[in-house]
C-alpha atoms as a PDB file:
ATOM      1  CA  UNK A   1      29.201   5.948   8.100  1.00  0.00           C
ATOM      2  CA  UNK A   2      31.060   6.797   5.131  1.00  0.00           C
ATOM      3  CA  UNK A   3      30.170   9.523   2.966  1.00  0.00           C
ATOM      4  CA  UNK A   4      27.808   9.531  -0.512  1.00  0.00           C
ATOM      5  CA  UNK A   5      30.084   9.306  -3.554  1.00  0.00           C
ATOM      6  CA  UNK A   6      28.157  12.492  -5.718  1.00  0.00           C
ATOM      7  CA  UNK A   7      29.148  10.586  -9.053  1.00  0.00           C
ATOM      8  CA  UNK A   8      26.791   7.845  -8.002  1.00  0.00           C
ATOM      9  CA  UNK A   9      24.054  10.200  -6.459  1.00  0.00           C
ATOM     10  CA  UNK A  10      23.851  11.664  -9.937  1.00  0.00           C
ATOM     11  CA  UNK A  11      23.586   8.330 -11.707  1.00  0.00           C
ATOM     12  CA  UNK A  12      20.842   7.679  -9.396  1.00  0.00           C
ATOM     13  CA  UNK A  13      18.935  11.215  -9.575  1.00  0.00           C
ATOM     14  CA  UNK A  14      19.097  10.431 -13.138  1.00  0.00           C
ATOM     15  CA  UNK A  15      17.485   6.953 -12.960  1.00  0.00           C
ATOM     16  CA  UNK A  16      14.540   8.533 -10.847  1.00  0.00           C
ATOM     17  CA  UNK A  17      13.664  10.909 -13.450  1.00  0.00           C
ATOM     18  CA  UNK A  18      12.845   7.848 -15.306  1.00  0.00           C
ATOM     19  CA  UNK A  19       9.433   7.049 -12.845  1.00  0.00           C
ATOM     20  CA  UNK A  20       8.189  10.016 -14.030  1.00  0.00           C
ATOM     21  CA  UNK A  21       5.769  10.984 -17.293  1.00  0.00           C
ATOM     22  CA  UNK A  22       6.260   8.774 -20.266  1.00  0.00           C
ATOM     23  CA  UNK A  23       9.398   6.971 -18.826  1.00  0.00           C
ATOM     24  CA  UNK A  24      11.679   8.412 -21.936  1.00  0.00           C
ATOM     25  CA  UNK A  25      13.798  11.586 -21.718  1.00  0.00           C
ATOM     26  CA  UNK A  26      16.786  12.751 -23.610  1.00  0.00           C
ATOM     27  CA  UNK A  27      19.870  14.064 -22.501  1.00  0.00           C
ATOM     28  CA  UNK A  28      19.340  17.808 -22.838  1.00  0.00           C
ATOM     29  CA  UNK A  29      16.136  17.593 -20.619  1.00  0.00           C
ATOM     30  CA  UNK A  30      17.709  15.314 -17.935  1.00  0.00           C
ATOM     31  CA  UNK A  31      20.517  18.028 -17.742  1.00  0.00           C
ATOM     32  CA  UNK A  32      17.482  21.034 -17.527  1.00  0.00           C
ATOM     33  CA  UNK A  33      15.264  18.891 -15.042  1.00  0.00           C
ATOM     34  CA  UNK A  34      18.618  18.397 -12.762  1.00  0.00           C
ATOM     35  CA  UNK A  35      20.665  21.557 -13.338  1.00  0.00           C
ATOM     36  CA  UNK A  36      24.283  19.480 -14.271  1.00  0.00           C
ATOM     37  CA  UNK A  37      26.697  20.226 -16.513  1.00  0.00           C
ATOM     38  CA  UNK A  38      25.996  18.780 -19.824  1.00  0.00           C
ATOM     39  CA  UNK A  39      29.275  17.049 -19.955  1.00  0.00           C
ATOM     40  CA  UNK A  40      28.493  15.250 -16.913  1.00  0.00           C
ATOM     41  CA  UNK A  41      25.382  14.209 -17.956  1.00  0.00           C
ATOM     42  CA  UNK A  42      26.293  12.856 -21.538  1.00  0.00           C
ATOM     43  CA  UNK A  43      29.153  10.739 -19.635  1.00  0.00           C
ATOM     44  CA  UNK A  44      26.451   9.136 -16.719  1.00  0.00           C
ATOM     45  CA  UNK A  45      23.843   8.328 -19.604  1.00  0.00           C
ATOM     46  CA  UNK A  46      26.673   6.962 -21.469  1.00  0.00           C
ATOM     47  CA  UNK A  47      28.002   4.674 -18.328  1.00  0.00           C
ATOM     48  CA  UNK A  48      24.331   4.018 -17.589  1.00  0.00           C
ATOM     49  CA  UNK A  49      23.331   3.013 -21.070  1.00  0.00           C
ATOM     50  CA  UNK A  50      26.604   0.490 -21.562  1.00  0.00           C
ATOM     51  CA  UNK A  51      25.720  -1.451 -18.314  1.00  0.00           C
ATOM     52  CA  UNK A  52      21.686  -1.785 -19.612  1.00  0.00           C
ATOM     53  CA  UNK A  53      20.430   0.503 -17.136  1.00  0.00           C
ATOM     54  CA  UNK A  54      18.989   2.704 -19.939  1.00  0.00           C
ATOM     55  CA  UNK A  55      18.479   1.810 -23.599  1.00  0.00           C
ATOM     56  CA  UNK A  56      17.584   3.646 -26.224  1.00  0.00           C
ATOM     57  CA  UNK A  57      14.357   4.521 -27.555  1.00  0.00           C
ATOM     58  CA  UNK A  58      13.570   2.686 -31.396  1.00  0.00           C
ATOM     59  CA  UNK A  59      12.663   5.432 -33.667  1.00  0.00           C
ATOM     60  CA  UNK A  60      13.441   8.452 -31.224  1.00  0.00           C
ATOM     61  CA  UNK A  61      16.874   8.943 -31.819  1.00  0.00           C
ATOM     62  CA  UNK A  62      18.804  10.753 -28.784  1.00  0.00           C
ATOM     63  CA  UNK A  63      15.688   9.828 -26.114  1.00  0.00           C
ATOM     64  CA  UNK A  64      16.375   6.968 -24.012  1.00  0.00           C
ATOM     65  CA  UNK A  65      13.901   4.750 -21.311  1.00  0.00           C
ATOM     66  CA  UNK A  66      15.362   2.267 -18.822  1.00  0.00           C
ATOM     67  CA  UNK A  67      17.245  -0.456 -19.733  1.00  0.00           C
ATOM     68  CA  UNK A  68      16.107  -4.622 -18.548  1.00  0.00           C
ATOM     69  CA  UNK A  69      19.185  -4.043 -15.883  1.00  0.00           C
ATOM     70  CA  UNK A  70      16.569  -2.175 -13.861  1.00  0.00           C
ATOM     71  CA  UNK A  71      14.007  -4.791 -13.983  1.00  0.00           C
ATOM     72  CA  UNK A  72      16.626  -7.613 -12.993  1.00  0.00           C
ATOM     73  CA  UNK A  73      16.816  -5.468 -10.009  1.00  0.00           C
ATOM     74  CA  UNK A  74      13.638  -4.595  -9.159  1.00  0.00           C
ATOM     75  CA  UNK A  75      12.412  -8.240  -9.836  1.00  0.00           C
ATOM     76  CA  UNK A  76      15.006  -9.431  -7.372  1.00  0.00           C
ATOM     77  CA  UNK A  77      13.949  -6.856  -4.911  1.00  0.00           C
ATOM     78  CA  UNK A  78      10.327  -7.998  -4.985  1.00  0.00           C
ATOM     79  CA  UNK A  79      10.788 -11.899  -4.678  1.00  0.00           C
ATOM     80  CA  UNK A  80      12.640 -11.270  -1.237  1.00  0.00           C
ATOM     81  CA  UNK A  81       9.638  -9.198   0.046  1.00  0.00           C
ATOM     82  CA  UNK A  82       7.601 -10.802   2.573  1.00  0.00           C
ATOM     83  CA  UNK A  83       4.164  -8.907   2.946  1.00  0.00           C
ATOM     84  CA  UNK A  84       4.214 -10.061   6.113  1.00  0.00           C
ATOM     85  CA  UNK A  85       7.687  -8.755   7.624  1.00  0.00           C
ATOM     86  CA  UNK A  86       7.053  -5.310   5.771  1.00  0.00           C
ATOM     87  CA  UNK A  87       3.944  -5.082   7.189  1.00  0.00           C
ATOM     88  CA  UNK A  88       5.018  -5.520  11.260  1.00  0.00           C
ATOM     89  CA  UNK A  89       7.591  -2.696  10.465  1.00  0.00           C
ATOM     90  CA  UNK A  90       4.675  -0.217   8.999  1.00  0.00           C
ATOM     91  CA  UNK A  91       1.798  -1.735  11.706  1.00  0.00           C
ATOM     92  CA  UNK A  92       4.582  -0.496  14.127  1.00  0.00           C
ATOM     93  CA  UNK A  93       5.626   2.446  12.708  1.00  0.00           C
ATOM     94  CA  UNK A  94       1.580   3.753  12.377  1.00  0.00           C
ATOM     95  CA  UNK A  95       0.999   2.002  15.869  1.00  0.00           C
ATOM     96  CA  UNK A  96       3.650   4.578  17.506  1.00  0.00           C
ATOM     97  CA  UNK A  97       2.397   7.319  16.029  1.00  0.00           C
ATOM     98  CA  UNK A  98      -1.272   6.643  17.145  1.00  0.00           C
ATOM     99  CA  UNK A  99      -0.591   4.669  20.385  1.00  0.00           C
ATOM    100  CA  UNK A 100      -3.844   2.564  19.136  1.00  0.00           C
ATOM    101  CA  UNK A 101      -3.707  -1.169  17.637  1.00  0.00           C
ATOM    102  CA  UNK A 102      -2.796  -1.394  13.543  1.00  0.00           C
ATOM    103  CA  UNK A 103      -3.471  -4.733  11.699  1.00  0.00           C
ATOM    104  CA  UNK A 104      -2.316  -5.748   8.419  1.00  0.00           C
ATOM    105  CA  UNK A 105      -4.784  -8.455   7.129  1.00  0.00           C
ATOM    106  CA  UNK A 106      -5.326 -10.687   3.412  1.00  0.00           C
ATOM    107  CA  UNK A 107      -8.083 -11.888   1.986  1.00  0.00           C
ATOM    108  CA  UNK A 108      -8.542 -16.204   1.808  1.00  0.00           C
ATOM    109  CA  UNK A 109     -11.639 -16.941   0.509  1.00  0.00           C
ATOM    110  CA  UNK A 110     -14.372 -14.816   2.377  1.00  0.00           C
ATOM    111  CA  UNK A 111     -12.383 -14.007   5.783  1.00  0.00           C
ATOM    112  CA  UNK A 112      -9.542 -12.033   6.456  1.00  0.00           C
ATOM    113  CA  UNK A 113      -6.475 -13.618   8.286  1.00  0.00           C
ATOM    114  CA  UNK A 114      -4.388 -10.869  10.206  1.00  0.00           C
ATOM    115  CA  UNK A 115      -0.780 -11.273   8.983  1.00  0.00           C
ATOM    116  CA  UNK A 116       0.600  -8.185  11.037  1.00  0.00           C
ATOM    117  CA  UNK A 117      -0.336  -6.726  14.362  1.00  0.00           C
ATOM    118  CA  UNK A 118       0.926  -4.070  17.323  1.00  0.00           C
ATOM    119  CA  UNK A 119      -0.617  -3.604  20.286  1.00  0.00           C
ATOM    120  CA  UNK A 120      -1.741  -0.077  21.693  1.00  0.00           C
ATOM    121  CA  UNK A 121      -0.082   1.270  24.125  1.00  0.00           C
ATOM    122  CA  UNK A 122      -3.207   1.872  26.305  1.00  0.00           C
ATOM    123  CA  UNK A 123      -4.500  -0.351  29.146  1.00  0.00           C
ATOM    124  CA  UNK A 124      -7.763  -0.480  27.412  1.00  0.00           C
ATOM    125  CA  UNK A 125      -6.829  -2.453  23.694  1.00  0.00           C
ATOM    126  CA  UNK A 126      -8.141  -4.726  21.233  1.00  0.00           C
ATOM    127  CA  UNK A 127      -7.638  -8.071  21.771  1.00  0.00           C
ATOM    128  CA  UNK A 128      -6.247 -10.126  19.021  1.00  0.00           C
ATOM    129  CA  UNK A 129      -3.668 -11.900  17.166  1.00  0.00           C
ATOM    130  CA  UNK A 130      -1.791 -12.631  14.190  1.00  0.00           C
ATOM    131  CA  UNK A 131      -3.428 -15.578  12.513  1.00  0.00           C
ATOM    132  CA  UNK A 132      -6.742 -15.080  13.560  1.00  0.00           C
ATOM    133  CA  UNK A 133      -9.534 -15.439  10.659  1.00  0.00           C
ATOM    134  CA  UNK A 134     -12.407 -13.143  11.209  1.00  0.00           C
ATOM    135  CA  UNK A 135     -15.536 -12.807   8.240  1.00  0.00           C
ATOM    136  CA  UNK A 136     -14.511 -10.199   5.982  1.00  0.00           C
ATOM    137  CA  UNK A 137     -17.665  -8.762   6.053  1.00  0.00           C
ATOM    138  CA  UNK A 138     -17.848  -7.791   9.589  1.00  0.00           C
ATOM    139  CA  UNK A 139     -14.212  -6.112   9.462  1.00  0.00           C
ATOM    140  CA  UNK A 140     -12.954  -2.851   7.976  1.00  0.00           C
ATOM    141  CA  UNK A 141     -10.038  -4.578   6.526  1.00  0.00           C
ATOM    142  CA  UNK A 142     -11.900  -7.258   5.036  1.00  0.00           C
ATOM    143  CA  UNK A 143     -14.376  -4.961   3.657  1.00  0.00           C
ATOM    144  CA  UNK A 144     -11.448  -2.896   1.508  1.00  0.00           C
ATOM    145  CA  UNK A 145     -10.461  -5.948   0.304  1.00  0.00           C
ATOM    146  CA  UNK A 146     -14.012  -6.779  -0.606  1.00  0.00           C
ATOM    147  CA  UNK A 147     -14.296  -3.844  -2.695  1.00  0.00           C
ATOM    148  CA  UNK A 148     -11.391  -4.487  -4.512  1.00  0.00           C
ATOM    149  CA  UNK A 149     -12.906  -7.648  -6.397  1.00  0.00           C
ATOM    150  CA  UNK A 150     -14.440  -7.412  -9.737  1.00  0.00           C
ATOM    151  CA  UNK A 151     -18.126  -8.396  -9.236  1.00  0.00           C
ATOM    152  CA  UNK A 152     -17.876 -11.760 -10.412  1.00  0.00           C
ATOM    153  CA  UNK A 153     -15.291 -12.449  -8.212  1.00  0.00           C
ATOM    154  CA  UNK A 154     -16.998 -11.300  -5.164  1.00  0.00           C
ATOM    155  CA  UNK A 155     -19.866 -13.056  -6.168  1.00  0.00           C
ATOM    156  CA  UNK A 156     -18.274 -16.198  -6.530  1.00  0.00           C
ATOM    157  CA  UNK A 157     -16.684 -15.560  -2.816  1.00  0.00           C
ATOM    158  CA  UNK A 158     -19.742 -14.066  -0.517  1.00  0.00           C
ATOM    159  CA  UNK A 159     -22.119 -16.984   1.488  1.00  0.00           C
ATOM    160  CA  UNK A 160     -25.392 -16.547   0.715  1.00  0.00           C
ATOM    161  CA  UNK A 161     -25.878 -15.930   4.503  1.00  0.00           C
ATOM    162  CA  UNK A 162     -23.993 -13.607   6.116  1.00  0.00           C
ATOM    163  CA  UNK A 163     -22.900 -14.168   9.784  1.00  0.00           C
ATOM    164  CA  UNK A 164     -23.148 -11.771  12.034  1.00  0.00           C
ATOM    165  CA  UNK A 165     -20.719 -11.197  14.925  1.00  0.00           C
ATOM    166  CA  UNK A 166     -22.485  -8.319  16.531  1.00  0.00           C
ATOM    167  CA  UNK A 167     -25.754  -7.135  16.585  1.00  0.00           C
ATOM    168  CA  UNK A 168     -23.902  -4.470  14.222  1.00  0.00           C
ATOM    169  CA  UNK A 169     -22.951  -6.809  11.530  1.00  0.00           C
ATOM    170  CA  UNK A 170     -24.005  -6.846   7.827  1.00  0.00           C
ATOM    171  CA  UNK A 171     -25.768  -9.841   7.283  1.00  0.00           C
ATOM    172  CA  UNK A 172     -28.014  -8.296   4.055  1.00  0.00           C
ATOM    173  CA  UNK A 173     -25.652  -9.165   0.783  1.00  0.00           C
ATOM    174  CA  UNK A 174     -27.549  -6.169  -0.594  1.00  0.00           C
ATOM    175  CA  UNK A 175     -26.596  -4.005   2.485  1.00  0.00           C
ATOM    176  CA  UNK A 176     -22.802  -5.439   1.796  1.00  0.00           C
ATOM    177  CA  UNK A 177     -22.587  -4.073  -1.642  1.00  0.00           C
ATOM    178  CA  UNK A 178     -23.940  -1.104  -0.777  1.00  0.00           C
ATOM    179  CA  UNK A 179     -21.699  -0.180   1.804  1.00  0.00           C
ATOM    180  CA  UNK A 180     -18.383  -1.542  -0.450  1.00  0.00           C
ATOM    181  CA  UNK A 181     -19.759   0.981  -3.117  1.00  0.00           C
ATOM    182  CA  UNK A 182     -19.115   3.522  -0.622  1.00  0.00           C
ATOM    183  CA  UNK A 183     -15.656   2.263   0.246  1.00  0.00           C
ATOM    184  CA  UNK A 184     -14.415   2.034  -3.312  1.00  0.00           C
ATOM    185  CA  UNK A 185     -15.703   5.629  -3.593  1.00  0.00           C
ATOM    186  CA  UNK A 186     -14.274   6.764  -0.319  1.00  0.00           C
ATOM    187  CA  UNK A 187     -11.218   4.651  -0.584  1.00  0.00           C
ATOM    188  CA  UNK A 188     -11.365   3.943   2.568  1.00  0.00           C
ATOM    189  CA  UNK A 189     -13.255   1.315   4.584  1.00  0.00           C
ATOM    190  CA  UNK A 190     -14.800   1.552   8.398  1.00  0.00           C
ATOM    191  CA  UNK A 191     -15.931  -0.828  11.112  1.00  0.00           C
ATOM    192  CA  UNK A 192     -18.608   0.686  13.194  1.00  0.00           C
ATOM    193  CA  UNK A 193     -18.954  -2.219  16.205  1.00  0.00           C
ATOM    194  CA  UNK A 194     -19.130  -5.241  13.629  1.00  0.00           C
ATOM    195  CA  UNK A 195     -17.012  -7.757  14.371  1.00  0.00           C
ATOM    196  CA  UNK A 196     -16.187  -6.283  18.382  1.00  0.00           C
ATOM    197  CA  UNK A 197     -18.813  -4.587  20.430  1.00  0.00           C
ATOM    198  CA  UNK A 198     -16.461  -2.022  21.727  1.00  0.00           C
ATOM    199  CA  UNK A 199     -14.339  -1.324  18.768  1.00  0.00           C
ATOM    200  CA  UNK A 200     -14.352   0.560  15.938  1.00  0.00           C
ATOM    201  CA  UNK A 201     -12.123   0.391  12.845  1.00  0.00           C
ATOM    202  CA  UNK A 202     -10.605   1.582   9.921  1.00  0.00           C
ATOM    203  CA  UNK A 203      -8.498   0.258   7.010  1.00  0.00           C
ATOM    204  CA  UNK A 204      -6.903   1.540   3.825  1.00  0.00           C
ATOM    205  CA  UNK A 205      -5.877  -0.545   0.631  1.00  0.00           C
ATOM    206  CA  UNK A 206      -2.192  -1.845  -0.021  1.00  0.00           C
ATOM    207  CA  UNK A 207      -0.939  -2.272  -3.519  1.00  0.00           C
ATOM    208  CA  UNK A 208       1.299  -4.609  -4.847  1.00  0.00           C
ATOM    209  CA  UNK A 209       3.572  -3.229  -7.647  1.00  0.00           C
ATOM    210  CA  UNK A 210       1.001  -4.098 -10.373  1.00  0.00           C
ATOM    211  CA  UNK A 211      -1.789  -1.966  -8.584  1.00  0.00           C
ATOM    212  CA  UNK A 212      -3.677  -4.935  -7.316  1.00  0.00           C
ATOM    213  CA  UNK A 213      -4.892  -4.722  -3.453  1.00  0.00           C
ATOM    214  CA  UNK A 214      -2.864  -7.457  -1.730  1.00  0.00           C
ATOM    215  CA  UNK A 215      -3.569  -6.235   1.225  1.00  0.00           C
ATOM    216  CA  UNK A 216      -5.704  -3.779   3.858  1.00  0.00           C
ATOM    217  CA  UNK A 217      -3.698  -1.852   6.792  1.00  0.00           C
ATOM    218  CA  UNK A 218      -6.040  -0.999   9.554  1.00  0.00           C
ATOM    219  CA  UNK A 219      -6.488   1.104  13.425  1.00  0.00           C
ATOM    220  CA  UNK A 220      -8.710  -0.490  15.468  1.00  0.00           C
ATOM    221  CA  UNK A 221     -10.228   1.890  18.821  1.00  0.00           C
ATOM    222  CA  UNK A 222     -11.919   1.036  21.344  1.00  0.00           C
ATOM    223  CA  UNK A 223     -15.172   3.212  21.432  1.00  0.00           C
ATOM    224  CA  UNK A 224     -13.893   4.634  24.671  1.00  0.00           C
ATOM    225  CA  UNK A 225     -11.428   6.397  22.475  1.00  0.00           C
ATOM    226  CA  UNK A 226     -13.305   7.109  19.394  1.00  0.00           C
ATOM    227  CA  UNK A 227     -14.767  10.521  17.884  1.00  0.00           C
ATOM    228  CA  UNK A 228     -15.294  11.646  14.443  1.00  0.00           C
ATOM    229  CA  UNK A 229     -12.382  14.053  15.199  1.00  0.00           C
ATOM    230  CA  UNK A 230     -10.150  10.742  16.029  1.00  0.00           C
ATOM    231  CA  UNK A 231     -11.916   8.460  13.095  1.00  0.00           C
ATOM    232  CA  UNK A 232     -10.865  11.746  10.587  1.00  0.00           C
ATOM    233  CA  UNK A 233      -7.355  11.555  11.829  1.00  0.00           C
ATOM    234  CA  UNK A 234      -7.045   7.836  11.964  1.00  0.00           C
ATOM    235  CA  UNK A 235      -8.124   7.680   8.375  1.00  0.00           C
ATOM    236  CA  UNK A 236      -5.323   9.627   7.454  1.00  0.00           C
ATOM    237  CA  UNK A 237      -2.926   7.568   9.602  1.00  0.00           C
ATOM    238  CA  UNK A 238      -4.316   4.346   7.353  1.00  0.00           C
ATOM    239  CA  UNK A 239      -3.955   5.721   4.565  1.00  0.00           C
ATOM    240  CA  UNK A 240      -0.259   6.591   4.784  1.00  0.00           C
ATOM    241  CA  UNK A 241       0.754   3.755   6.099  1.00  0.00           C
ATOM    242  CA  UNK A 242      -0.810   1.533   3.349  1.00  0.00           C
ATOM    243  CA  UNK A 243       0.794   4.144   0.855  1.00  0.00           C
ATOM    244  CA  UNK A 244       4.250   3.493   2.967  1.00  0.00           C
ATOM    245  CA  UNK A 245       3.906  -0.683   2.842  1.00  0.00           C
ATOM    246  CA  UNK A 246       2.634  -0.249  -1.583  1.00  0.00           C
ATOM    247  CA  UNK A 247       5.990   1.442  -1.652  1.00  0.00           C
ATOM    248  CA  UNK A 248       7.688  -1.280  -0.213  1.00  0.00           C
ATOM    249  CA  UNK A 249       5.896  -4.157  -2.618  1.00  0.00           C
ATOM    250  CA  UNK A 250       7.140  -1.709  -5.302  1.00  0.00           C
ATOM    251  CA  UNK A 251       4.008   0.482  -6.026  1.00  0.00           C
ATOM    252  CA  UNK A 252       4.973   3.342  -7.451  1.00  0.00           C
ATOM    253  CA  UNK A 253       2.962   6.430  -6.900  1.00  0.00           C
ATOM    254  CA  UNK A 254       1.389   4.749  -3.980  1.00  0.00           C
ATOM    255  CA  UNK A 255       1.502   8.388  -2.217  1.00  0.00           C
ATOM    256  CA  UNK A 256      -0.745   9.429  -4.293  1.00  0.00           C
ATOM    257  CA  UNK A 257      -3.615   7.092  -3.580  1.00  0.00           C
END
């Protein structure tokens, strides 16, 4: 591996500073926020600014933004993503740190179809597979993404019966909205039994670089293995793994979710 060129780190560090605040800074404050030599800076933002990677700012002389060079870029970047390549490579990173099942699942009218999926790596495991098409209402995944539709929308989408899969299930529509009030409060979204007998799930929202919720990453335990210690802890897993796969549709500030 050959080693990092520090001219180009610094154009870089300087281009980061622009995902921060307003998205405008000026020269002297890029060379306070990253401690260079003034010189150095004026000559990156001058490089930078002749290839359209920053611009300047109409009627704030000396304060500059970034340029359409960065867009061409980052528009590029997200029409080769495929949600569901990005999301094997998070299910599996999550799925190795919790040895339990992850899922990363879409919403198609009003079921969920599992795009992503690793296995535990216990005897006892989930059984499913990519592909599958479950009611959204009787999954934790489908249930974030549930929550995420304005009220028209969901409307327009929800049966007027709800099946159930389990003697768990939601089949009240009344019952359903309650409970997706409490996952747009909680951000977060559980399965208690609903759509398996002897599983128990949750999910967290992924974001697509507009905001919207493309997407719901889940860990699904068998009750065997469940606690509220292990639900608490699994939440958190979710949650940073949909933050790492937002990143990765181009979400920025998905971390802080």
């Amino acid at each position: 591996m050959g080693r990092r060129v520090p001219a180009v780190s610094r154009a870089l560090d300087i281009l980061e500073l622009f995902l921060e605040g307003d998205g405008t800074l000026s020269a002297p404050e890029i060379t306070r926020r990253l401690q260079l030599p003034r010189t150095t800076v004026h000559e990156l933002v001058t490089t930078l600014a002749a290839r359209s990677y920053l611009v300047p700012v109409p009627e704030q002389p000396g304060r500059y933004r970034l340029g359409v060079r960065t867009y061409q870029l980052g528009s590029r970047y997200a029409e080769q993503l495929d949600l569901a390549a990005e999301g094997q490579q998070v299910a599996r990173a999550v799925a190795e740190t919790c040895g339990e099942t992850v899922h990363v699942a879409v919403l198609e009218d009003a079921d969920v179809i599992y795009i992503a999926k690793v296995d535990s790596t216990h005897a006892v495991r989930m059984v499913s597979a990519t592909g599958r098409r479950l009611p959204a209402h009787c999954t934790a995944v489908g249930k974030m993404l549930l929550a995420a539709l304005p009220p028209a929308e969901l409307a327009a989408r929800l049966p007027a019966e709800l099946t159930a899969m389990t003697p768990n299930s939601l089949t009240s529509p009344e019952a359903l909205r309650a409970e997706l009030a409490r996952v747009r409060e909680r951000g977060i979204a559980y399965e208690q039994r609903e759509s398996n007998p002897d599983v128990s799930c949750v999910a967290a929202p992924v974001r697509d670089r507009s905001g919207r919720v493309v997407a719901a990453l889940s860990v699904s335990v068998p009750m065997i293995r469940w606690s509220a210690e292990r639900q608490e802890e699994l939440a958190g897993l979710a949650v940073r793994g949909a933050a790492d796969l937002s990143e990765r549709l181009g979400h920025h500030g998905a971390r802080q979710q």
